[in-house]
PDB file of N, CA and C in Angstrom:
ATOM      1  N   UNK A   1     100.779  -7.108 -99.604  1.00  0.00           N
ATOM      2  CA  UNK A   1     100.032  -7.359-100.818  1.00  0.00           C
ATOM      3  C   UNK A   1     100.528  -8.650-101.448  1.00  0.00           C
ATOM      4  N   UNK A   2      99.772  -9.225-101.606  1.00  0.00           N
ATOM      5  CA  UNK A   2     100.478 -10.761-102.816  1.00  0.00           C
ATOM      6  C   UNK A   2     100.666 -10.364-104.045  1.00  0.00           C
ATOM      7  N   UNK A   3     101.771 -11.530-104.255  1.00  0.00           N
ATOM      8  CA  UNK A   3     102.365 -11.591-105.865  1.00  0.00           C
ATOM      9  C   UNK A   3     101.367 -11.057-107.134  1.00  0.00           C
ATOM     10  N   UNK A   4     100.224 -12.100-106.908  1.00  0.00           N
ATOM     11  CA  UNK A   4      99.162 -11.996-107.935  1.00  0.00           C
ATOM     12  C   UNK A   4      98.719 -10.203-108.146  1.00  0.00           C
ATOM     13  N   UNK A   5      98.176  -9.606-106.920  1.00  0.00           N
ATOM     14  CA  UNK A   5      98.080  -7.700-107.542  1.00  0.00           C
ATOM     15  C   UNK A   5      99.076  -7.083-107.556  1.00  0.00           C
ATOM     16  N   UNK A   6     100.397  -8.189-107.598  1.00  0.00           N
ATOM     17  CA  UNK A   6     101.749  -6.949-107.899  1.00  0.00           C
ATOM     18  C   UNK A   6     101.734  -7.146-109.518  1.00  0.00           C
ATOM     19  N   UNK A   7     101.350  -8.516-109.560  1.00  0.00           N
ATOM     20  CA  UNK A   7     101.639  -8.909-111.275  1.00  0.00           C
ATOM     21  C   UNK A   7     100.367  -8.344-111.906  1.00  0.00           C
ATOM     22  N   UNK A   8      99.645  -8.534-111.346  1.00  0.00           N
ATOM     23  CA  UNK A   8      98.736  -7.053-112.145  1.00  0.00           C
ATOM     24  C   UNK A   8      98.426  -6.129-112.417  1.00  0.00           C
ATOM     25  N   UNK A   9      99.470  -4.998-111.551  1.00  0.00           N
ATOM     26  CA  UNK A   9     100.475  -3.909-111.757  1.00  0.00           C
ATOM     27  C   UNK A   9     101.238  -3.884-112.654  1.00  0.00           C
ATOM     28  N   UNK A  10     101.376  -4.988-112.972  1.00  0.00           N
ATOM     29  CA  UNK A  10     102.672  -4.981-113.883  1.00  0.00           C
ATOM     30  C   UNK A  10     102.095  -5.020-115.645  1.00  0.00           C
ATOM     31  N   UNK A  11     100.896  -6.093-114.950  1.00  0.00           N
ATOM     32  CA  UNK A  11     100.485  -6.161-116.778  1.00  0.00           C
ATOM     33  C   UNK A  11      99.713  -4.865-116.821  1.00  0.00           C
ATOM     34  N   UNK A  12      99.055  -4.218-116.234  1.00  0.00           N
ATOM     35  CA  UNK A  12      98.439  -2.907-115.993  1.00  0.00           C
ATOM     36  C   UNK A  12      99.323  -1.728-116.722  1.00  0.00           C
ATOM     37  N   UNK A  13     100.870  -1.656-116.262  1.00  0.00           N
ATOM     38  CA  UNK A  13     102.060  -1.004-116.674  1.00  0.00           C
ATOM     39  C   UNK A  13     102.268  -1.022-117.919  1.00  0.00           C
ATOM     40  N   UNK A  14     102.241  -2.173-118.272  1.00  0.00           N
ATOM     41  CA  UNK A  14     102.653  -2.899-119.599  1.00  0.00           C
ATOM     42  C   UNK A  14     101.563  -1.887-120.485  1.00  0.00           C
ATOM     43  N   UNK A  15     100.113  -2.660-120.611  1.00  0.00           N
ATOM     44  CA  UNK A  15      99.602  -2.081-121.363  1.00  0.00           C
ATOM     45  C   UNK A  15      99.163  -0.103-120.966  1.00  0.00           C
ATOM     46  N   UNK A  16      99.280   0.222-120.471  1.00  0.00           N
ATOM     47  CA  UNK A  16      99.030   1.855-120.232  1.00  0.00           C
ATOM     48  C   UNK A  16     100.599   2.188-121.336  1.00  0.00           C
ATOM     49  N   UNK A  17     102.039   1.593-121.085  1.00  0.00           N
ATOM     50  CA  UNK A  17     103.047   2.003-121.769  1.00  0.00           C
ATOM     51  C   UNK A  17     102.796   1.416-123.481  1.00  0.00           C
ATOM     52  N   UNK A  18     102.392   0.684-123.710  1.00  0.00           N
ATOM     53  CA  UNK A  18     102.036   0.611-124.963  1.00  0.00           C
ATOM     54  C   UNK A  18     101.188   0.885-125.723  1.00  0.00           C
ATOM     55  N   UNK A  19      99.872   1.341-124.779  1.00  0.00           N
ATOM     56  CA  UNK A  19      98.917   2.223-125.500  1.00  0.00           C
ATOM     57  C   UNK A  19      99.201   4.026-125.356  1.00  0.00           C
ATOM     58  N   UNK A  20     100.355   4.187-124.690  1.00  0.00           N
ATOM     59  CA  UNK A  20     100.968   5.546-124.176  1.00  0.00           C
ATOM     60  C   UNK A  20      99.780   6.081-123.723  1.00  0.00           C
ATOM     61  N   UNK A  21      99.179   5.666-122.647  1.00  0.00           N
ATOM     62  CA  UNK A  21      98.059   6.509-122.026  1.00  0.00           C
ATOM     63  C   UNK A  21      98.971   6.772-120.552  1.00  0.00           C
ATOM     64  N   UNK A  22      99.790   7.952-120.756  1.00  0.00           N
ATOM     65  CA  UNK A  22      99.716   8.602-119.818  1.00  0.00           C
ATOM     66  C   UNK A  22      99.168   8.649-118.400  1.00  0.00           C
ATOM     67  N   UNK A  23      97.918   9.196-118.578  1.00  0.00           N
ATOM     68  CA  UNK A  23      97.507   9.258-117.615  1.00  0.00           C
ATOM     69  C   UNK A  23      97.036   8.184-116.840  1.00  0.00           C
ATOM     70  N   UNK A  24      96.735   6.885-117.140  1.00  0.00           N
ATOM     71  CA  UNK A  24      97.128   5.323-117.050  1.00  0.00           C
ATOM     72  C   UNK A  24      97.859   5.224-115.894  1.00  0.00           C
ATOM     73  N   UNK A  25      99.089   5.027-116.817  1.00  0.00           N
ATOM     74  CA  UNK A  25     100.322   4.973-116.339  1.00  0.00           C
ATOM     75  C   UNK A  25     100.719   5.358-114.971  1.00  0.00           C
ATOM     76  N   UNK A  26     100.358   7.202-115.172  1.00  0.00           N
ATOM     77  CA  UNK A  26     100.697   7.735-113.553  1.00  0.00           C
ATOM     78  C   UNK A  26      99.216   7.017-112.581  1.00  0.00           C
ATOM     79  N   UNK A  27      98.545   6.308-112.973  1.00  0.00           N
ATOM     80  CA  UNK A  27      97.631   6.407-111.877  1.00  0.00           C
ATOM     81  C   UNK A  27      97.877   5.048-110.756  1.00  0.00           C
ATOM     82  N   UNK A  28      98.948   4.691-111.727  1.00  0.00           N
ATOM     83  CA  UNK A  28     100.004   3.303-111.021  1.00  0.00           C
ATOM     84  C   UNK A  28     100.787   3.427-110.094  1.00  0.00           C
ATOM     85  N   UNK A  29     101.145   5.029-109.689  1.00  0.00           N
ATOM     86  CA  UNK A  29     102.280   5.176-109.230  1.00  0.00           C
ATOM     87  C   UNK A  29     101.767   6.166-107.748  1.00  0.00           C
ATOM     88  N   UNK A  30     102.464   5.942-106.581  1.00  0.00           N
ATOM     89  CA  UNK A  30     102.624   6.535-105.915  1.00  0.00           C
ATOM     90  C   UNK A  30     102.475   8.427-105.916  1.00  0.00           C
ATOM     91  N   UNK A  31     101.999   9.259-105.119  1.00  0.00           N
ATOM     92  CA  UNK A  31     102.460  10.317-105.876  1.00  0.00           C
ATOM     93  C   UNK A  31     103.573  11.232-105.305  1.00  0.00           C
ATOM     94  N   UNK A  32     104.544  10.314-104.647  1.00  0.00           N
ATOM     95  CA  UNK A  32     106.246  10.742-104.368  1.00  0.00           C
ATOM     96  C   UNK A  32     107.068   9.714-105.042  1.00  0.00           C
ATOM     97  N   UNK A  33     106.743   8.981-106.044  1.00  0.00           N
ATOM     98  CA  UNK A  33     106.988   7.770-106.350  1.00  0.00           C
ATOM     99  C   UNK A  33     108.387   8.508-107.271  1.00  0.00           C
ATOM    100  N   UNK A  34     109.882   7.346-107.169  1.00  0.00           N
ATOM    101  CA  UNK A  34     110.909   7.893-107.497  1.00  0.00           C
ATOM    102  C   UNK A  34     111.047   6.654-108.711  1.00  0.00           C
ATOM    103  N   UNK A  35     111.475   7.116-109.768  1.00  0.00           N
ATOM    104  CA  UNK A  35     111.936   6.206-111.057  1.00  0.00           C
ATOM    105  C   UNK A  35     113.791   6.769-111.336  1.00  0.00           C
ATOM    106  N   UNK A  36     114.606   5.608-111.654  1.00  0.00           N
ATOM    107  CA  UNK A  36     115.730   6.129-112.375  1.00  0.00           C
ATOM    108  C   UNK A  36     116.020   5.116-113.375  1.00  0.00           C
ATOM    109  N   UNK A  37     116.398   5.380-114.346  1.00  0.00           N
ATOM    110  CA  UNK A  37     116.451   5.161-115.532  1.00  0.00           C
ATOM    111  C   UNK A  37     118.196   5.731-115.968  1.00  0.00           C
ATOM    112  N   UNK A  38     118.965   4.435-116.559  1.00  0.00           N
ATOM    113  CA  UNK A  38     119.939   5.116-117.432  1.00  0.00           C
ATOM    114  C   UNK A  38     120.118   6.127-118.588  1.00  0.00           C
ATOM    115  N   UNK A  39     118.595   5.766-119.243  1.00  0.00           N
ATOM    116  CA  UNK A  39     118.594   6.962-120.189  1.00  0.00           C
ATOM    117  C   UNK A  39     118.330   8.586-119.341  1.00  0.00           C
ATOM    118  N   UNK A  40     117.778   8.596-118.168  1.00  0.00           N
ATOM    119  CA  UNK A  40     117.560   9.916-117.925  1.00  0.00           C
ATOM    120  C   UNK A  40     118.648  10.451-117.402  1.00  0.00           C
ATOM    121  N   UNK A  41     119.655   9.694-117.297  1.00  0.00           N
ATOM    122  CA  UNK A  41     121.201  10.254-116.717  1.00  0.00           C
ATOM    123  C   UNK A  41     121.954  10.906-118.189  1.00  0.00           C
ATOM    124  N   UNK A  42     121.391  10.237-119.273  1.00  0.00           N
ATOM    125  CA  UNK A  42     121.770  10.724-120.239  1.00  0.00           C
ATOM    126  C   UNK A  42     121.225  12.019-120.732  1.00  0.00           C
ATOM    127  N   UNK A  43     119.999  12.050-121.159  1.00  0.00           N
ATOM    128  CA  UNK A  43     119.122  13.143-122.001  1.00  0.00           C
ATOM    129  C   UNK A  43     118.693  14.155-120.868  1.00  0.00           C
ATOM    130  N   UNK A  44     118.963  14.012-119.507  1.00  0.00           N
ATOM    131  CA  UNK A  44     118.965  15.061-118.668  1.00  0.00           C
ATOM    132  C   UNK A  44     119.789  14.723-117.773  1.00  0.00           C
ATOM    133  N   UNK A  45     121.122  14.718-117.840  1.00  0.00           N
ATOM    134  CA  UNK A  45     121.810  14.507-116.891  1.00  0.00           C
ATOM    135  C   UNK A  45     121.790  15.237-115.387  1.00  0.00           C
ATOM    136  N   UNK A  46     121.250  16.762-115.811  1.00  0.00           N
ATOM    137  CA  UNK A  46     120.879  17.645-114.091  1.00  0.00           C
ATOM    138  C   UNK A  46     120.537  16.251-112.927  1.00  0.00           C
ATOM    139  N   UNK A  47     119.868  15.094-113.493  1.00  0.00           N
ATOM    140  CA  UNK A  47     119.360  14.581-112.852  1.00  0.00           C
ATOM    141  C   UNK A  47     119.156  13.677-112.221  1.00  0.00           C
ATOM    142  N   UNK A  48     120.510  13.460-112.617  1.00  0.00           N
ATOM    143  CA  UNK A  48     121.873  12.156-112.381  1.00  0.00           C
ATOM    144  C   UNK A  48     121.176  10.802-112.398  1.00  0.00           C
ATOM    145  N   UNK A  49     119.969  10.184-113.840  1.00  0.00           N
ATOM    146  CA  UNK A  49     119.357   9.584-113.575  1.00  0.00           C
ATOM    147  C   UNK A  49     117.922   9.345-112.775  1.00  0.00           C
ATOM    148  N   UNK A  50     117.380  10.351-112.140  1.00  0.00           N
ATOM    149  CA  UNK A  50     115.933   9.787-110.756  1.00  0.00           C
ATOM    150  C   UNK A  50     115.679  10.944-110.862  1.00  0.00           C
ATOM    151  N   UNK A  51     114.317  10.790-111.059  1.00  0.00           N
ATOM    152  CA  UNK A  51     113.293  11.917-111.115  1.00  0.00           C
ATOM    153  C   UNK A  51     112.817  11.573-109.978  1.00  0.00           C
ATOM    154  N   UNK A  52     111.722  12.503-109.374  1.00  0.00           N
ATOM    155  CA  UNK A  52     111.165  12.479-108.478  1.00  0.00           C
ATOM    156  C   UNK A  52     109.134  12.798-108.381  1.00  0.00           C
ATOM    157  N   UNK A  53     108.405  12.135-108.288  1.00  0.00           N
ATOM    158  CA  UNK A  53     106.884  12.591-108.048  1.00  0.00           C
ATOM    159  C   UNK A  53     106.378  12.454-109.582  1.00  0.00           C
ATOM    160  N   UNK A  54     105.189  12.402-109.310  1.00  0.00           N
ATOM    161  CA  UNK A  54     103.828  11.886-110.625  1.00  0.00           C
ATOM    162  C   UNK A  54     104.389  13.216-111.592  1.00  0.00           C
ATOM    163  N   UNK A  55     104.849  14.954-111.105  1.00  0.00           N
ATOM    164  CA  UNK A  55     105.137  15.389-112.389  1.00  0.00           C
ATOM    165  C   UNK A  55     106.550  15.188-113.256  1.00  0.00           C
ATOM    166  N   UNK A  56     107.084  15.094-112.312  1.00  0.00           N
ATOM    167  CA  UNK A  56     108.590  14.296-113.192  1.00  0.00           C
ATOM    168  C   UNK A  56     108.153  13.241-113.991  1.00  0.00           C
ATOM    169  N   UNK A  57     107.540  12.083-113.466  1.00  0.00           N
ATOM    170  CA  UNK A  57     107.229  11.280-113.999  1.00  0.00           C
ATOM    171  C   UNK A  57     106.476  11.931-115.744  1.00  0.00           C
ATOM    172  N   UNK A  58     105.569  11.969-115.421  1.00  0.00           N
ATOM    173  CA  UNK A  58     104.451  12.453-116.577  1.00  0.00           C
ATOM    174  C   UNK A  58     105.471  13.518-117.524  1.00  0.00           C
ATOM    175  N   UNK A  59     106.500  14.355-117.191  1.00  0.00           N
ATOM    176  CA  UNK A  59     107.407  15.286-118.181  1.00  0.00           C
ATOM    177  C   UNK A  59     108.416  13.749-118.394  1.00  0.00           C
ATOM    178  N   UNK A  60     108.433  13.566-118.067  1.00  0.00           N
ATOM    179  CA  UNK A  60     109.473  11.984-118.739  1.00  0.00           C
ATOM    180  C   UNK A  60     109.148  11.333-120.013  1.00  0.00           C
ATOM    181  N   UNK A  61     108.319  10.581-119.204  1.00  0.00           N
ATOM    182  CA  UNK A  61     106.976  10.066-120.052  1.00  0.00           C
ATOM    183  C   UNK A  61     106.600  10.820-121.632  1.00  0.00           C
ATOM    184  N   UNK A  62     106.054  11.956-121.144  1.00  0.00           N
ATOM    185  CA  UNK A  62     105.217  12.595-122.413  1.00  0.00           C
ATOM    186  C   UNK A  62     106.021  12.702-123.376  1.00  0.00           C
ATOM    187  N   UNK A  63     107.504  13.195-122.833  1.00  0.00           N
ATOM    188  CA  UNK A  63     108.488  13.587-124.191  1.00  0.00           C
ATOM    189  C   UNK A  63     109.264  12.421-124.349  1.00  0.00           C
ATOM    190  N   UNK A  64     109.199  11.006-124.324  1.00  0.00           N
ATOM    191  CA  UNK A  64     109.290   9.808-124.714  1.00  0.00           C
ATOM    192  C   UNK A  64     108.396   9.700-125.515  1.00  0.00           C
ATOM    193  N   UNK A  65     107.322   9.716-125.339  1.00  0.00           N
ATOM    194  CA  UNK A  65     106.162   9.472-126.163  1.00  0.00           C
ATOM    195  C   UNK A  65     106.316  10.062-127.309  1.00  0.00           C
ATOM    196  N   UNK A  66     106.267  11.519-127.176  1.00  0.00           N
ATOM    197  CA  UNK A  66     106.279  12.315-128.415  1.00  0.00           C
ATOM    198  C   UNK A  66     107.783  12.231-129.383  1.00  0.00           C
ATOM    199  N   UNK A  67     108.793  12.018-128.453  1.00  0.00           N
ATOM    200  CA  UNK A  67     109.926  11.371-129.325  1.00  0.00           C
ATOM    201  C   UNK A  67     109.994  10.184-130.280  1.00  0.00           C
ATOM    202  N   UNK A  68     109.360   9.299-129.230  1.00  0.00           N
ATOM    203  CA  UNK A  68     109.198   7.957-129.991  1.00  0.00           C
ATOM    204  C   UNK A  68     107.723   7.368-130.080  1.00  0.00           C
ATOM    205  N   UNK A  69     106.815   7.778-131.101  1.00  0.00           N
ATOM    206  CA  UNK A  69     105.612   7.055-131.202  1.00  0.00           C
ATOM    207  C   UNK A  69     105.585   6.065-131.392  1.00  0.00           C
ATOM    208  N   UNK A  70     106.513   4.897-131.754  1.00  0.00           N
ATOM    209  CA  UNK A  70     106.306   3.731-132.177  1.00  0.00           C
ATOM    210  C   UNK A  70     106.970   2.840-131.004  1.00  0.00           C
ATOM    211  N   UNK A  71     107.336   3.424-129.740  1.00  0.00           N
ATOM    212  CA  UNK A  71     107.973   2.651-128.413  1.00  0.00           C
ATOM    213  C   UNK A  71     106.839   1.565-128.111  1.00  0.00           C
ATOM    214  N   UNK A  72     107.523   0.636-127.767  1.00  0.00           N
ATOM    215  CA  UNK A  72     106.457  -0.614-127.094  1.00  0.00           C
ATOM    216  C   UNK A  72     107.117  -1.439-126.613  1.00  0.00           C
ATOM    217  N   UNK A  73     106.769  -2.253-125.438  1.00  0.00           N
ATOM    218  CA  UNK A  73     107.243  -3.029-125.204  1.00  0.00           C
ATOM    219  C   UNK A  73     106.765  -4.684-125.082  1.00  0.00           C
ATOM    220  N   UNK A  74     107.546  -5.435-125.358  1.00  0.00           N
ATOM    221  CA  UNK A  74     107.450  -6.915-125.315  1.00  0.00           C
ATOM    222  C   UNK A  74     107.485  -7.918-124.483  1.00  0.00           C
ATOM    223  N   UNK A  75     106.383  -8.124-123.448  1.00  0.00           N
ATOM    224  CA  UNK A  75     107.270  -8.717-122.000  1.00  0.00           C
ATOM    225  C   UNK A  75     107.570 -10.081-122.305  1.00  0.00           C
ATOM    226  N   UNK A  76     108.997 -10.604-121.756  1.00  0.00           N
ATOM    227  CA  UNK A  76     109.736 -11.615-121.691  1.00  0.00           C
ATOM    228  C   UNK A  76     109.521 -12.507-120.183  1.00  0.00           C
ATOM    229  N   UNK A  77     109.398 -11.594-119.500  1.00  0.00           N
ATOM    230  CA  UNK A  77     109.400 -12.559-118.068  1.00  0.00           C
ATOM    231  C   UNK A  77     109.119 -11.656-117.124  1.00  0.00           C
ATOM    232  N   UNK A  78     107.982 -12.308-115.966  1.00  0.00           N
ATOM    233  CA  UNK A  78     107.743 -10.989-114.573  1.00  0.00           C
ATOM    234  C   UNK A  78     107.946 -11.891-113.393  1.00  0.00           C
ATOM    235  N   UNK A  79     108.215 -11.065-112.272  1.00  0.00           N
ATOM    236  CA  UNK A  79     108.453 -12.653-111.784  1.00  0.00           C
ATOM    237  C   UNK A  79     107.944 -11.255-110.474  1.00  0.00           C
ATOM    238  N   UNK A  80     107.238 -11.813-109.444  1.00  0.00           N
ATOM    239  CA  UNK A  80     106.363 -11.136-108.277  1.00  0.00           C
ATOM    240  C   UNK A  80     106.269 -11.687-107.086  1.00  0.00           C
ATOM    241  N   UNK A  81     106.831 -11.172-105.898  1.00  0.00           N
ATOM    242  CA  UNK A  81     107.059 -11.468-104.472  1.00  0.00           C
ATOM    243  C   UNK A  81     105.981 -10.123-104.009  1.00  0.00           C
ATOM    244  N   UNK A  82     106.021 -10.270-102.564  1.00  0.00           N
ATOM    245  CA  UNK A  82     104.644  -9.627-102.224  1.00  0.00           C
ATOM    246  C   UNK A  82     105.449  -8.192-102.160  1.00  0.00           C
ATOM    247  N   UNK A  83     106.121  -7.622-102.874  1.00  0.00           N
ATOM    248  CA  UNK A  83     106.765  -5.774-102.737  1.00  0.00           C
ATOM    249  C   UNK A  83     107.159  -5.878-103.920  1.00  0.00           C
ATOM    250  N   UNK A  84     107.836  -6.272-104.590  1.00  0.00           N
ATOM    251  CA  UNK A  84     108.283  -6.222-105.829  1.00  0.00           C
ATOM    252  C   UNK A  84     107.921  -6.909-106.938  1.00  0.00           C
ATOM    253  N   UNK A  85     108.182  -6.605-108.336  1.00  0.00           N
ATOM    254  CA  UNK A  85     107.781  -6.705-109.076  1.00  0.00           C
ATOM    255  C   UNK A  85     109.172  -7.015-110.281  1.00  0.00           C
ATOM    256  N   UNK A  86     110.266  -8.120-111.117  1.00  0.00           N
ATOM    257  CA  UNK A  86     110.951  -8.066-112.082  1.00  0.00           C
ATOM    258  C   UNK A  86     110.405  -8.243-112.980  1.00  0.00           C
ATOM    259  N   UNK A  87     110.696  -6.972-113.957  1.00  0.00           N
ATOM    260  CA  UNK A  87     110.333  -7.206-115.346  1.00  0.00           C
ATOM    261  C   UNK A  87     111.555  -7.522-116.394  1.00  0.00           C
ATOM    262  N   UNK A  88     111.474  -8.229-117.413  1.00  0.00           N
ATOM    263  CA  UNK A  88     112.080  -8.361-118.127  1.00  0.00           C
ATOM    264  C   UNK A  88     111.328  -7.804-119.674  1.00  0.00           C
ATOM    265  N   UNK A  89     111.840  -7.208-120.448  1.00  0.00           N
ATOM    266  CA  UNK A  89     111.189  -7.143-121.571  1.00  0.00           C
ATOM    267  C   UNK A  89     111.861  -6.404-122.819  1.00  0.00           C
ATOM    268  N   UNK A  90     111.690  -6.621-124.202  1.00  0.00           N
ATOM    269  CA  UNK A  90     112.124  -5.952-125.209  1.00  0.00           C
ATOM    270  C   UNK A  90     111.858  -4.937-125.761  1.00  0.00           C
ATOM    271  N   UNK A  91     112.626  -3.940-125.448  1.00  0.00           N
ATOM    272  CA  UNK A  91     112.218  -2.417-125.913  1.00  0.00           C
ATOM    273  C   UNK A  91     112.526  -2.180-127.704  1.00  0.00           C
ATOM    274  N   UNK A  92     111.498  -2.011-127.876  1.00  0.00           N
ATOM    275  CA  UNK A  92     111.204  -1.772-129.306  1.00  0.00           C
ATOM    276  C   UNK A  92     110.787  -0.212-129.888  1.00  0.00           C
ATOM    277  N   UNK A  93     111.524   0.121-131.103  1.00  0.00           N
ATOM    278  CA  UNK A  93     110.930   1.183-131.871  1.00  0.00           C
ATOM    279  C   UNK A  93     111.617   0.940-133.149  1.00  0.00           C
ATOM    280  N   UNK A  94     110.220   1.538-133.963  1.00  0.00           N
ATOM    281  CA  UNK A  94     111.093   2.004-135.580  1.00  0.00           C
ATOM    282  C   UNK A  94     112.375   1.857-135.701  1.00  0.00           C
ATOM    283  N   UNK A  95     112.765   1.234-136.466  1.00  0.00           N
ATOM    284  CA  UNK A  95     114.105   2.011-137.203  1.00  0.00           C
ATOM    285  C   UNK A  95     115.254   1.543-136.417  1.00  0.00           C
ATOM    286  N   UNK A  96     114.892   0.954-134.778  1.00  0.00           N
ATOM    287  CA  UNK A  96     116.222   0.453-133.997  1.00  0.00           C
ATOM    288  C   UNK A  96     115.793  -0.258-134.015  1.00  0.00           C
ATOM    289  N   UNK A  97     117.431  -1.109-133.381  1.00  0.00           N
ATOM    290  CA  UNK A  97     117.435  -2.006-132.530  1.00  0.00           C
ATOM    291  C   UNK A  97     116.769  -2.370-131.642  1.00  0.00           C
ATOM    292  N   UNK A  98     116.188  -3.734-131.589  1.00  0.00           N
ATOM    293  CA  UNK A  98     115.771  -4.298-129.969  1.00  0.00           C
ATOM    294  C   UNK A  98     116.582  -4.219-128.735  1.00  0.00           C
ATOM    295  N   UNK A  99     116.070  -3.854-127.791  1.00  0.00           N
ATOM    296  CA  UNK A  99     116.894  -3.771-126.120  1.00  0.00           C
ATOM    297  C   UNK A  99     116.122  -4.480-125.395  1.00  0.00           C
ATOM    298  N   UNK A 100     117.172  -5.426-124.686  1.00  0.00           N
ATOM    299  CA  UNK A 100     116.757  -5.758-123.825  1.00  0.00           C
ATOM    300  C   UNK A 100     116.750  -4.982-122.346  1.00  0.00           C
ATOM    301  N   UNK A 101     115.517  -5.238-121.770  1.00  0.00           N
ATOM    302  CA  UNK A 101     115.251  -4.156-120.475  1.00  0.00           C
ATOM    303  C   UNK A 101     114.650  -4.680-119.160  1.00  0.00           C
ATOM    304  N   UNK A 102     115.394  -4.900-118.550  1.00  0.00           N
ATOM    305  CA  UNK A 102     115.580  -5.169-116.765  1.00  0.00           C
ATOM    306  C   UNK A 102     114.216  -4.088-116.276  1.00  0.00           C
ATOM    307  N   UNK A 103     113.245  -4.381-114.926  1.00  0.00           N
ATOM    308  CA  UNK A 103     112.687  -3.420-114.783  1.00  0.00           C
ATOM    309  C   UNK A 103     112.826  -3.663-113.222  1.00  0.00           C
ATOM    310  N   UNK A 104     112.588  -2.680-112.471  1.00  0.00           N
ATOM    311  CA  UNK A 104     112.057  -3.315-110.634  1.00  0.00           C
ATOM    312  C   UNK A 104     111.361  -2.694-110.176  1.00  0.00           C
ATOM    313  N   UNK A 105     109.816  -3.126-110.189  1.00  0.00           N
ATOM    314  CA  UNK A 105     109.095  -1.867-109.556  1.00  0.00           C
ATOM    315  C   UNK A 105     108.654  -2.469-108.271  1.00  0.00           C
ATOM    316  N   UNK A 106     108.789  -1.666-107.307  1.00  0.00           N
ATOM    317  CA  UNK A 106     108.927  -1.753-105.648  1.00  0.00           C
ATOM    318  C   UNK A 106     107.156  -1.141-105.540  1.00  0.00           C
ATOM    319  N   UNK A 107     106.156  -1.782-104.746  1.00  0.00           N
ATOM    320  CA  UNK A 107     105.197  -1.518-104.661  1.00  0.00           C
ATOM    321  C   UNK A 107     104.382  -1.529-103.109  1.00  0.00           C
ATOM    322  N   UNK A 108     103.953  -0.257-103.002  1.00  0.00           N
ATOM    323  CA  UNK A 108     103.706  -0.496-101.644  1.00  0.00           C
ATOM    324  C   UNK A 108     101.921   0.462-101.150  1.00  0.00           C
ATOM    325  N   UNK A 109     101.128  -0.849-100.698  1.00  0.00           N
ATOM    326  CA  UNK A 109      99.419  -0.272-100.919  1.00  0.00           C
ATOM    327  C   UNK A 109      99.051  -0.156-102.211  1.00  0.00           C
ATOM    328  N   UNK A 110      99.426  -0.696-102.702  1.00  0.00           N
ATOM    329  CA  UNK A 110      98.859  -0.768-104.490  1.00  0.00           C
ATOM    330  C   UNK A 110      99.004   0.333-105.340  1.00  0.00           C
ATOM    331  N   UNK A 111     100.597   0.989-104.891  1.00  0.00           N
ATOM    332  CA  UNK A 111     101.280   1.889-105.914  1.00  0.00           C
ATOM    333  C   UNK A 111     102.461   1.644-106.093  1.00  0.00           C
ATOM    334  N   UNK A 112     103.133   1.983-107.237  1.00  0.00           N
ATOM    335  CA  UNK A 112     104.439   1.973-107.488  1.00  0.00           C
ATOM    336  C   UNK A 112     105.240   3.219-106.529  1.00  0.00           C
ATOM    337  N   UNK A 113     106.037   2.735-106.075  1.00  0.00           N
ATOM    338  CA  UNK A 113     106.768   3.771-105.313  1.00  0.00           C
ATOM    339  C   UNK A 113     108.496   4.060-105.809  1.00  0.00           C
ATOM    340  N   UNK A 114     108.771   2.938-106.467  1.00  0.00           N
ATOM    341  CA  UNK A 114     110.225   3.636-106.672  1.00  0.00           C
ATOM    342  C   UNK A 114     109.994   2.601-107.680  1.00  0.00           C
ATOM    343  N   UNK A 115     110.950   2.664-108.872  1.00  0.00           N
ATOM    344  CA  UNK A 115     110.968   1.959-110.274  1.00  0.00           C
ATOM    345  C   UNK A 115     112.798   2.168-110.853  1.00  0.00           C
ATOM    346  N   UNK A 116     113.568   1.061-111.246  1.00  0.00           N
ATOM    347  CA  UNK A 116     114.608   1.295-111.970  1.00  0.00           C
ATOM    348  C   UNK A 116     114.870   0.681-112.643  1.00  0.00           C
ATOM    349  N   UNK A 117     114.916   1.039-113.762  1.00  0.00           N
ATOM    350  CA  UNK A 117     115.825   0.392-114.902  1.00  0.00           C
ATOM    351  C   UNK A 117     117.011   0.352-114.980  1.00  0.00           C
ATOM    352  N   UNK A 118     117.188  -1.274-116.098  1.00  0.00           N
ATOM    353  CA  UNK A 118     118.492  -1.529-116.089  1.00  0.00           C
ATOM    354  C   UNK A 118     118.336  -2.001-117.694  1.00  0.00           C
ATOM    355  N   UNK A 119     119.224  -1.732-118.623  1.00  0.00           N
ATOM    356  CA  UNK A 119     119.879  -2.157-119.709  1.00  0.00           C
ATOM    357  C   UNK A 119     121.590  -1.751-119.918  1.00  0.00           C
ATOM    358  N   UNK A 120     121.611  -2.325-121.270  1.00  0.00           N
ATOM    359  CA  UNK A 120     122.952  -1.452-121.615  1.00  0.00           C
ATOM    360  C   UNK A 120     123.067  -0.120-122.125  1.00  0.00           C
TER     361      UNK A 120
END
């Protein structure tokens, strides 16, 4: 696949996560598609970080959402080779601090298949 429909995966990502459409979102993704995230090592540690498949995903997701209605993000920089995808961008909500947030989504036939984040 070329750069150009990985980066339109990406802005695709972007806006489904800032309009929190859900169901968006998963329709981006693979449906064995693996995400790990530092926060999910935290707020569910069982899970040492990596969920697994569109329903992990979507129970992730939803109770992010409903935790934080005002989450959005700000993209800073994407940068797209024909499998991958770097995101850079500022994670925003109410009341906090800005984070900065590393992204890598690995894409393969025009789905996300594995995704990880990186911040502090």
């Amino acid at each position: 696949m070329s750069s150009q429909k990985n980066l339109s995966i990406a802005h695709k990502w972007f806006e489904a996560f800032n309009n929190h459409n859900l169901e968006q979102l998963l329709s981006l993704y693979d449906n064995d598609a693996e995400h790990f995230s530092p926060k999910l090592k935290i707020k569910k540690p069982e899970t040492l970080g990596l969920v697994k498949g569109r329903q992990a995903l979507h129970d992730w997701w939803q109770e992010a959402f409903e935790r934080l209605p005002t989450l959005n993000y700000k993209v800073t920089s994407l940068t797209a080779n024909t499998d991958r995808v770097f995101m850079e961008y500022l994670r925003t909500v109410a009341n906090e601090n800005e984070m900065l947030v590393a992204e890598v989504l690995e894409i393969k036939d025009e789905k996300i298949v594995f995704s990880r984040v990186y911040h502090g």
